[in-house]
Protein backbone atom coordinates (compact mmCIF):
# COMPACT_ATOMS: atom_id res chain seq x y z
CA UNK A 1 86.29 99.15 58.67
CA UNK A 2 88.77 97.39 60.70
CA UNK A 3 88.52 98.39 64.75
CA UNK A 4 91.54 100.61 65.27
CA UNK A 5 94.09 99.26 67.55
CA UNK A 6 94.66 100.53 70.88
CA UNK A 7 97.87 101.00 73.23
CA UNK A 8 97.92 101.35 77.10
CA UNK A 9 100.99 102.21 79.59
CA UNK A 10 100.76 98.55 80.31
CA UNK A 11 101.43 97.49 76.92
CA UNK A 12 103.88 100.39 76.40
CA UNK A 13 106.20 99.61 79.36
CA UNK A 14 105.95 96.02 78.53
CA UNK A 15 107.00 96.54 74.71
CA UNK A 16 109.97 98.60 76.12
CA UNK A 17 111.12 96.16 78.73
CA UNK A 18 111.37 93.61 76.25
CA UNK A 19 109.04 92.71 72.98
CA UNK A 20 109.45 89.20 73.17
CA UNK A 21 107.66 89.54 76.52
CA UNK A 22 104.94 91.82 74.59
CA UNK A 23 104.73 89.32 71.83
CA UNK A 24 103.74 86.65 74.23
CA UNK A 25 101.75 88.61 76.32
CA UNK A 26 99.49 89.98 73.73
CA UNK A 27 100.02 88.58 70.39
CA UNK A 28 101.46 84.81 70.66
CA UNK A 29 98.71 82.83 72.36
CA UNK A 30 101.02 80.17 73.76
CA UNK A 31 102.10 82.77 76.20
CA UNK A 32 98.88 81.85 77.68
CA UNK A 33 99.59 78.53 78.40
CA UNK A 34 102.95 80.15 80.57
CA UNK A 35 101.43 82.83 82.50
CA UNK A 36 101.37 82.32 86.54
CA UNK A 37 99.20 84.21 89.13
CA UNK A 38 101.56 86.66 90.84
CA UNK A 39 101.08 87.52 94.35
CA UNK A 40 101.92 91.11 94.20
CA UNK A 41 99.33 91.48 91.35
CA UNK A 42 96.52 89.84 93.85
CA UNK A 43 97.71 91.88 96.87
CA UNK A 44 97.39 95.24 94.46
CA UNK A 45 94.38 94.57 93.47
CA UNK A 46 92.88 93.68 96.37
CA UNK A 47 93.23 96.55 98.07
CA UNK A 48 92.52 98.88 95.12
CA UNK A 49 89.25 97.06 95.34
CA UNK A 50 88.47 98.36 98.77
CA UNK A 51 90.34 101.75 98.12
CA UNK A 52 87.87 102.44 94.95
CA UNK A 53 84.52 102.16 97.43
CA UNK A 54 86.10 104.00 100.33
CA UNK A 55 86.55 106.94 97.49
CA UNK A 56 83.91 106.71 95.89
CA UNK A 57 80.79 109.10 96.90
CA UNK A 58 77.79 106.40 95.53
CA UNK A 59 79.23 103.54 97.59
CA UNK A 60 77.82 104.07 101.29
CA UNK A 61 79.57 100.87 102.72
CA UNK A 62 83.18 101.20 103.20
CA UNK A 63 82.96 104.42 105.31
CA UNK A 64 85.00 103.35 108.45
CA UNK A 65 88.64 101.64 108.92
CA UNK A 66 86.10 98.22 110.12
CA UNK A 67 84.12 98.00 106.96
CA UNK A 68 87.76 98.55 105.02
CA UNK A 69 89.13 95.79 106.25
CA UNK A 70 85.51 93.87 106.22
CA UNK A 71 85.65 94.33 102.68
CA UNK A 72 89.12 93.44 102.24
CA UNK A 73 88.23 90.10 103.58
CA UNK A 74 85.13 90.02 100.96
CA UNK A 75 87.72 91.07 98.13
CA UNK A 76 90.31 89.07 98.96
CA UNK A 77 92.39 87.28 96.10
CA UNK A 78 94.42 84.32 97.20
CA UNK A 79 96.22 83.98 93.89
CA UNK A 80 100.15 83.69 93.28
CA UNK A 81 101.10 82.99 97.25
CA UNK A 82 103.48 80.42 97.76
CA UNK A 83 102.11 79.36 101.31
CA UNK A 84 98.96 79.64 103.50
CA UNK A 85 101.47 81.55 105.84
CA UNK A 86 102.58 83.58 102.77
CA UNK A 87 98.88 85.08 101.81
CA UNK A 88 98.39 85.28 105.94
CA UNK A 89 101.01 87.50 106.09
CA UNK A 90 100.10 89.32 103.05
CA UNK A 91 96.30 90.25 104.56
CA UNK A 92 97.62 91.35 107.72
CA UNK A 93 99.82 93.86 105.79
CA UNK A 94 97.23 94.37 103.87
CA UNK A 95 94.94 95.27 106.70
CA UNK A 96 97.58 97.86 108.27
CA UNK A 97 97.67 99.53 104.80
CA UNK A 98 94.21 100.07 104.70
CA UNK A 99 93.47 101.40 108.47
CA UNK A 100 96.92 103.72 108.31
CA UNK A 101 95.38 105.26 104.79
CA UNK A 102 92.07 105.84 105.96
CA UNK A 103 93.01 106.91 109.19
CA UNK A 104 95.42 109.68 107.05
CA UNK A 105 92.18 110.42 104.54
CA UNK A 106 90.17 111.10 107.27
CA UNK A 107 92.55 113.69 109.20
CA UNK A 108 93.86 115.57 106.21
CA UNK A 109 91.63 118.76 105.38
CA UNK A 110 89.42 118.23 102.82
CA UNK A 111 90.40 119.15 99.66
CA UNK A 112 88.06 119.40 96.24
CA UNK A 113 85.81 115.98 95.86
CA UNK A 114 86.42 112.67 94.06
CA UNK A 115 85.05 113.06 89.97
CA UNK A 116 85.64 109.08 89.68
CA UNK A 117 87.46 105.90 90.43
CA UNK A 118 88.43 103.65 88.43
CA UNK A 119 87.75 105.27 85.25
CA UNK A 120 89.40 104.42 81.84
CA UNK A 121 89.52 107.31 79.04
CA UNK A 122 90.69 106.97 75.71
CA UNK A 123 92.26 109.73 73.00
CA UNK A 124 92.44 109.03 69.14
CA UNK A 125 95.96 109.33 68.24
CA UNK A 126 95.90 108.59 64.81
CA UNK A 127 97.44 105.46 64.12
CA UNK A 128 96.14 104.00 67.30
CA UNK A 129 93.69 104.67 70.53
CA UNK A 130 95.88 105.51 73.28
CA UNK A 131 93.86 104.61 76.90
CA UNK A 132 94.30 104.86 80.72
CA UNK A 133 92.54 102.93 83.61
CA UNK A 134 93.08 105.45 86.10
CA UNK A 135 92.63 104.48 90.12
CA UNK A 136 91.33 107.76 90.59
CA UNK A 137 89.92 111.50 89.53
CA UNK A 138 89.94 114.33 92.21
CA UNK A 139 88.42 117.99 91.14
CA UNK A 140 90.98 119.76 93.72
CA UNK A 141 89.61 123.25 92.32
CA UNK A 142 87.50 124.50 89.75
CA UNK A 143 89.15 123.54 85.95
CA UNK A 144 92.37 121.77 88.46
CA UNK A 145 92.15 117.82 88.44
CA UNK A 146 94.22 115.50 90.05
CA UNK A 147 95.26 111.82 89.23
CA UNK A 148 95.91 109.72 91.74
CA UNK A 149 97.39 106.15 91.51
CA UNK A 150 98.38 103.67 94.28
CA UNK A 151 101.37 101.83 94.41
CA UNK A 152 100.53 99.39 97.20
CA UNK A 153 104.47 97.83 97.08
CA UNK A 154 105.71 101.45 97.69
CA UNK A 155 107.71 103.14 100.62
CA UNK A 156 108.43 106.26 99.65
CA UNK A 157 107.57 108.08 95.94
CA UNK A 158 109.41 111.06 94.87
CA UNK A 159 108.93 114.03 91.74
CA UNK A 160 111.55 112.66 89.70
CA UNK A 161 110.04 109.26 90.03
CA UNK A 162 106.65 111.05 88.58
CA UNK A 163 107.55 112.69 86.05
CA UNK A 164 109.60 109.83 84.64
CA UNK A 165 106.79 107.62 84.96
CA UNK A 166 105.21 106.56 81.63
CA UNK A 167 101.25 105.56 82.99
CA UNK A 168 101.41 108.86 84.85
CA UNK A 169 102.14 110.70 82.16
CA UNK A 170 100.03 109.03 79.75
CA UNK A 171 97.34 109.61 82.16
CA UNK A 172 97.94 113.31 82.08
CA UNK A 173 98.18 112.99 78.18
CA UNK A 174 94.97 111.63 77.60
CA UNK A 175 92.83 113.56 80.13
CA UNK A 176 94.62 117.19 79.15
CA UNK A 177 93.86 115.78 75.55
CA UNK A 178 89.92 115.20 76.36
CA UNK A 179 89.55 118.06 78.96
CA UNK A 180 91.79 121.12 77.06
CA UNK A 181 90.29 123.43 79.41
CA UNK A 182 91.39 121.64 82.74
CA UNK A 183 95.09 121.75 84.72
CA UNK A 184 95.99 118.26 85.28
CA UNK A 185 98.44 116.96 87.48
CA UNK A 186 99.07 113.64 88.52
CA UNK A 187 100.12 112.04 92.26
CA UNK A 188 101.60 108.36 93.70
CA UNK A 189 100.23 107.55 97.07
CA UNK A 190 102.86 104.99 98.39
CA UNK A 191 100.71 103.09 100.42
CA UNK A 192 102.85 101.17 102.70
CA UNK A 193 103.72 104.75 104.38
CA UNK A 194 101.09 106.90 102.68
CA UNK A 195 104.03 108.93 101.21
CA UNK A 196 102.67 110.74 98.70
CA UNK A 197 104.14 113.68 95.34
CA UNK A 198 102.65 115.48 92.75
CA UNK A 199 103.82 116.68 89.14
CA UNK A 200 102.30 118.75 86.28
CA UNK A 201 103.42 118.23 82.98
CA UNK A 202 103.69 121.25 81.00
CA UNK A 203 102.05 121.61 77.89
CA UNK A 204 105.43 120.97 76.26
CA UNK A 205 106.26 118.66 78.19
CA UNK A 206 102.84 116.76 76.87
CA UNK A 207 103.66 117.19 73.54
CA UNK A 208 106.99 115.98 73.58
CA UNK A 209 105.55 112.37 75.57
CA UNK A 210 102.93 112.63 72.30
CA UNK A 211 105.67 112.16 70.19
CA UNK A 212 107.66 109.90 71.70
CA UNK A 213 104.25 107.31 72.14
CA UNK A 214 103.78 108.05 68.46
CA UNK A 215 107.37 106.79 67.72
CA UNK A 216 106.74 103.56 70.10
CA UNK A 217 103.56 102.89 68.91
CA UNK A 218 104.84 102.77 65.88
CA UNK A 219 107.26 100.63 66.15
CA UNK A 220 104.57 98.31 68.02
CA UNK A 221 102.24 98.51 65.20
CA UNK A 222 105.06 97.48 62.70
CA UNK A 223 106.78 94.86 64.24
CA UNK A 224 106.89 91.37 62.89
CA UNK A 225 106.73 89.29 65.75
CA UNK A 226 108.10 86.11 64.08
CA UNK A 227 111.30 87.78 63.59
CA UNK A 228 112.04 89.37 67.15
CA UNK A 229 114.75 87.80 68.72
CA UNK A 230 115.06 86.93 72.30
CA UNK A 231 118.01 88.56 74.03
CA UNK A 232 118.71 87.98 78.09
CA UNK A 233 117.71 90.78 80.70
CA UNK A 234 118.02 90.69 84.15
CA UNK A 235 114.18 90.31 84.02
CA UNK A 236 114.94 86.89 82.57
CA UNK A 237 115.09 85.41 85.69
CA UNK A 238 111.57 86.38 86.86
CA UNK A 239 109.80 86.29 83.64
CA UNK A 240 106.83 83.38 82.80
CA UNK A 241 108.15 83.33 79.62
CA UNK A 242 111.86 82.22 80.01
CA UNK A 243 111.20 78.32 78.72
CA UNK A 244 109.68 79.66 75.63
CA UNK A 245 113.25 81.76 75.10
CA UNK A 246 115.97 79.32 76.34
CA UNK A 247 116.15 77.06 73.07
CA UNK A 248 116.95 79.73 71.12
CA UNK A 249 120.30 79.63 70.33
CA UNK A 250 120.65 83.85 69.72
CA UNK A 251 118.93 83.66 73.51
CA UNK A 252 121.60 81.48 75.23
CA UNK A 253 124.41 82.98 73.35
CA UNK A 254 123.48 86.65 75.12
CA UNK A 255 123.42 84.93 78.18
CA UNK A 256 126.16 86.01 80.96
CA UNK A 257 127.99 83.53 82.46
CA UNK A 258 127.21 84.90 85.86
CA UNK A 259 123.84 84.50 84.97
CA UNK A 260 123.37 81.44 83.05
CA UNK A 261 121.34 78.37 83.89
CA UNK A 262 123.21 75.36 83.38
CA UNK A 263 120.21 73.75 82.35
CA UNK A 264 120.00 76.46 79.26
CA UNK A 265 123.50 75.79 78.65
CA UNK A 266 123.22 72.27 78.01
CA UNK A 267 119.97 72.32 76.16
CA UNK A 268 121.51 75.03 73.57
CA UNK A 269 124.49 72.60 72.96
């Protein structure tokens, strides 16, 4: 029997930003050949690296704000920066992240204990396997867990922001799904001010995001690749895949003027 495909938030919120940039992400394998390290991706994980062994209980050596940003130095990933001064300035920042969180950790009262970090669950939808790699599990009270996922280029996070957030309610989806007995709720520490919020998605609330990831999976599932048709987004102008668009004639054509690339112009003419 053929393995049964599986969807994540990543893929999701790709395939709704655009599915040309899904197609070559996941199913084209020339977009290979056009992917670039990004240095917001290596700053992010970086310090999620350090911020899953300060949380977690079994790992003894990140304990202090010292051995955080000892580790950080060990976990560093230089990837995507367009300078030496660039990536300097990155692991300072970096380094104030990690001392103001810990720092914040260590004074609030404690509350519950860490289940995991970095875990990744799955649920059987059906059609497809719906799965989560989540930063982190907190047991806040008995049958009460918590999600909690950094956003390291964050100021400030709100509720709204939450509950609109696809991975954070997929998260809350999949774990209510495995764990019917628990309350789940789900929180964004902003770590550039350690600005954190919390939401709970009702039970309704779940079902309804069900069946609306039923619907897009769906239309994943379906698609014929070959026939989706590049149209311009403001994403455009940051996306890796943008040369393998701009000689398609349907591609320049949705181009606005204020937007357009002369060099696109010409090379659709």
């Amino acid at each position: 029997m053929p393995r049964k495909k599986s969807l994540s938030p990543t893929k999701i919120t790709t395939y709704l930003a655009c599915p040309v940039k899904y197609r070559y992400t996941y199913i084209d394998p020339r977009g290979k050949l056009y992917l670039r390290a990004k240095s917001y991706y290596s700053f992010g994980t970086s310090l999620h690296r350090v911020l899953e062994r300060f949380h977690d209980s079994a790992d003894t050596g990140v304990a202090t704000t010292e051995e955080a940003v000892a580790a950080l130095e060990e976990s560093w990933i230089d990837a995507g920066y367009e300078s030496a001064e660039d990536m300097m300035d990155a692991f300072g920042e970096g380094k104030e992240i990690l001392v103001r969180h810990i720092a914040a950790e260590q004074a609030r009262p404690k509350e519950g204990r860490t289940l995991f970090v970095e875990k990744t669950y799955q649920v059987d939808l059906g059609p497809f396997v719906l799965l989560g790699r989540i930063d982190r599990i907190d047991e806040i009270a008995e049958g009460k867990w918590r999600v909690v996922d950094y956003k390291s280029g964050r100021e400030t996070v709100s509720e709204d922001e939450i509950r609109n957030d696809p991975a954070m309610g997929i998260y809350q989806l999949i774990l209510k799904r495995k764990f019917p007995e628990n309350q789940i709720s789900a929180q964004i520490v902003a770590l550039k001010s350690n600005d954190r919020a919390e939401v709970s998605l009702s039970e309704s609330e779940l079902e309804q995001l069900e069946s609306d990831i039923l619907s897009i999976g769906g239309q994943i599932l379906a698609s014929d690749w070959d026939d989706v048709v590049p149209k311009w987004k403001p994403l455009c102008d940051s996306c890796d895949f943008r040369p393998l668009c701009s000689h398609n004639p349907d591609y320049i054509d949705s181009i606005p003027v204020s937007a357009a690339d002369p060099n696109e112009l010409s090379t659709g003419n």
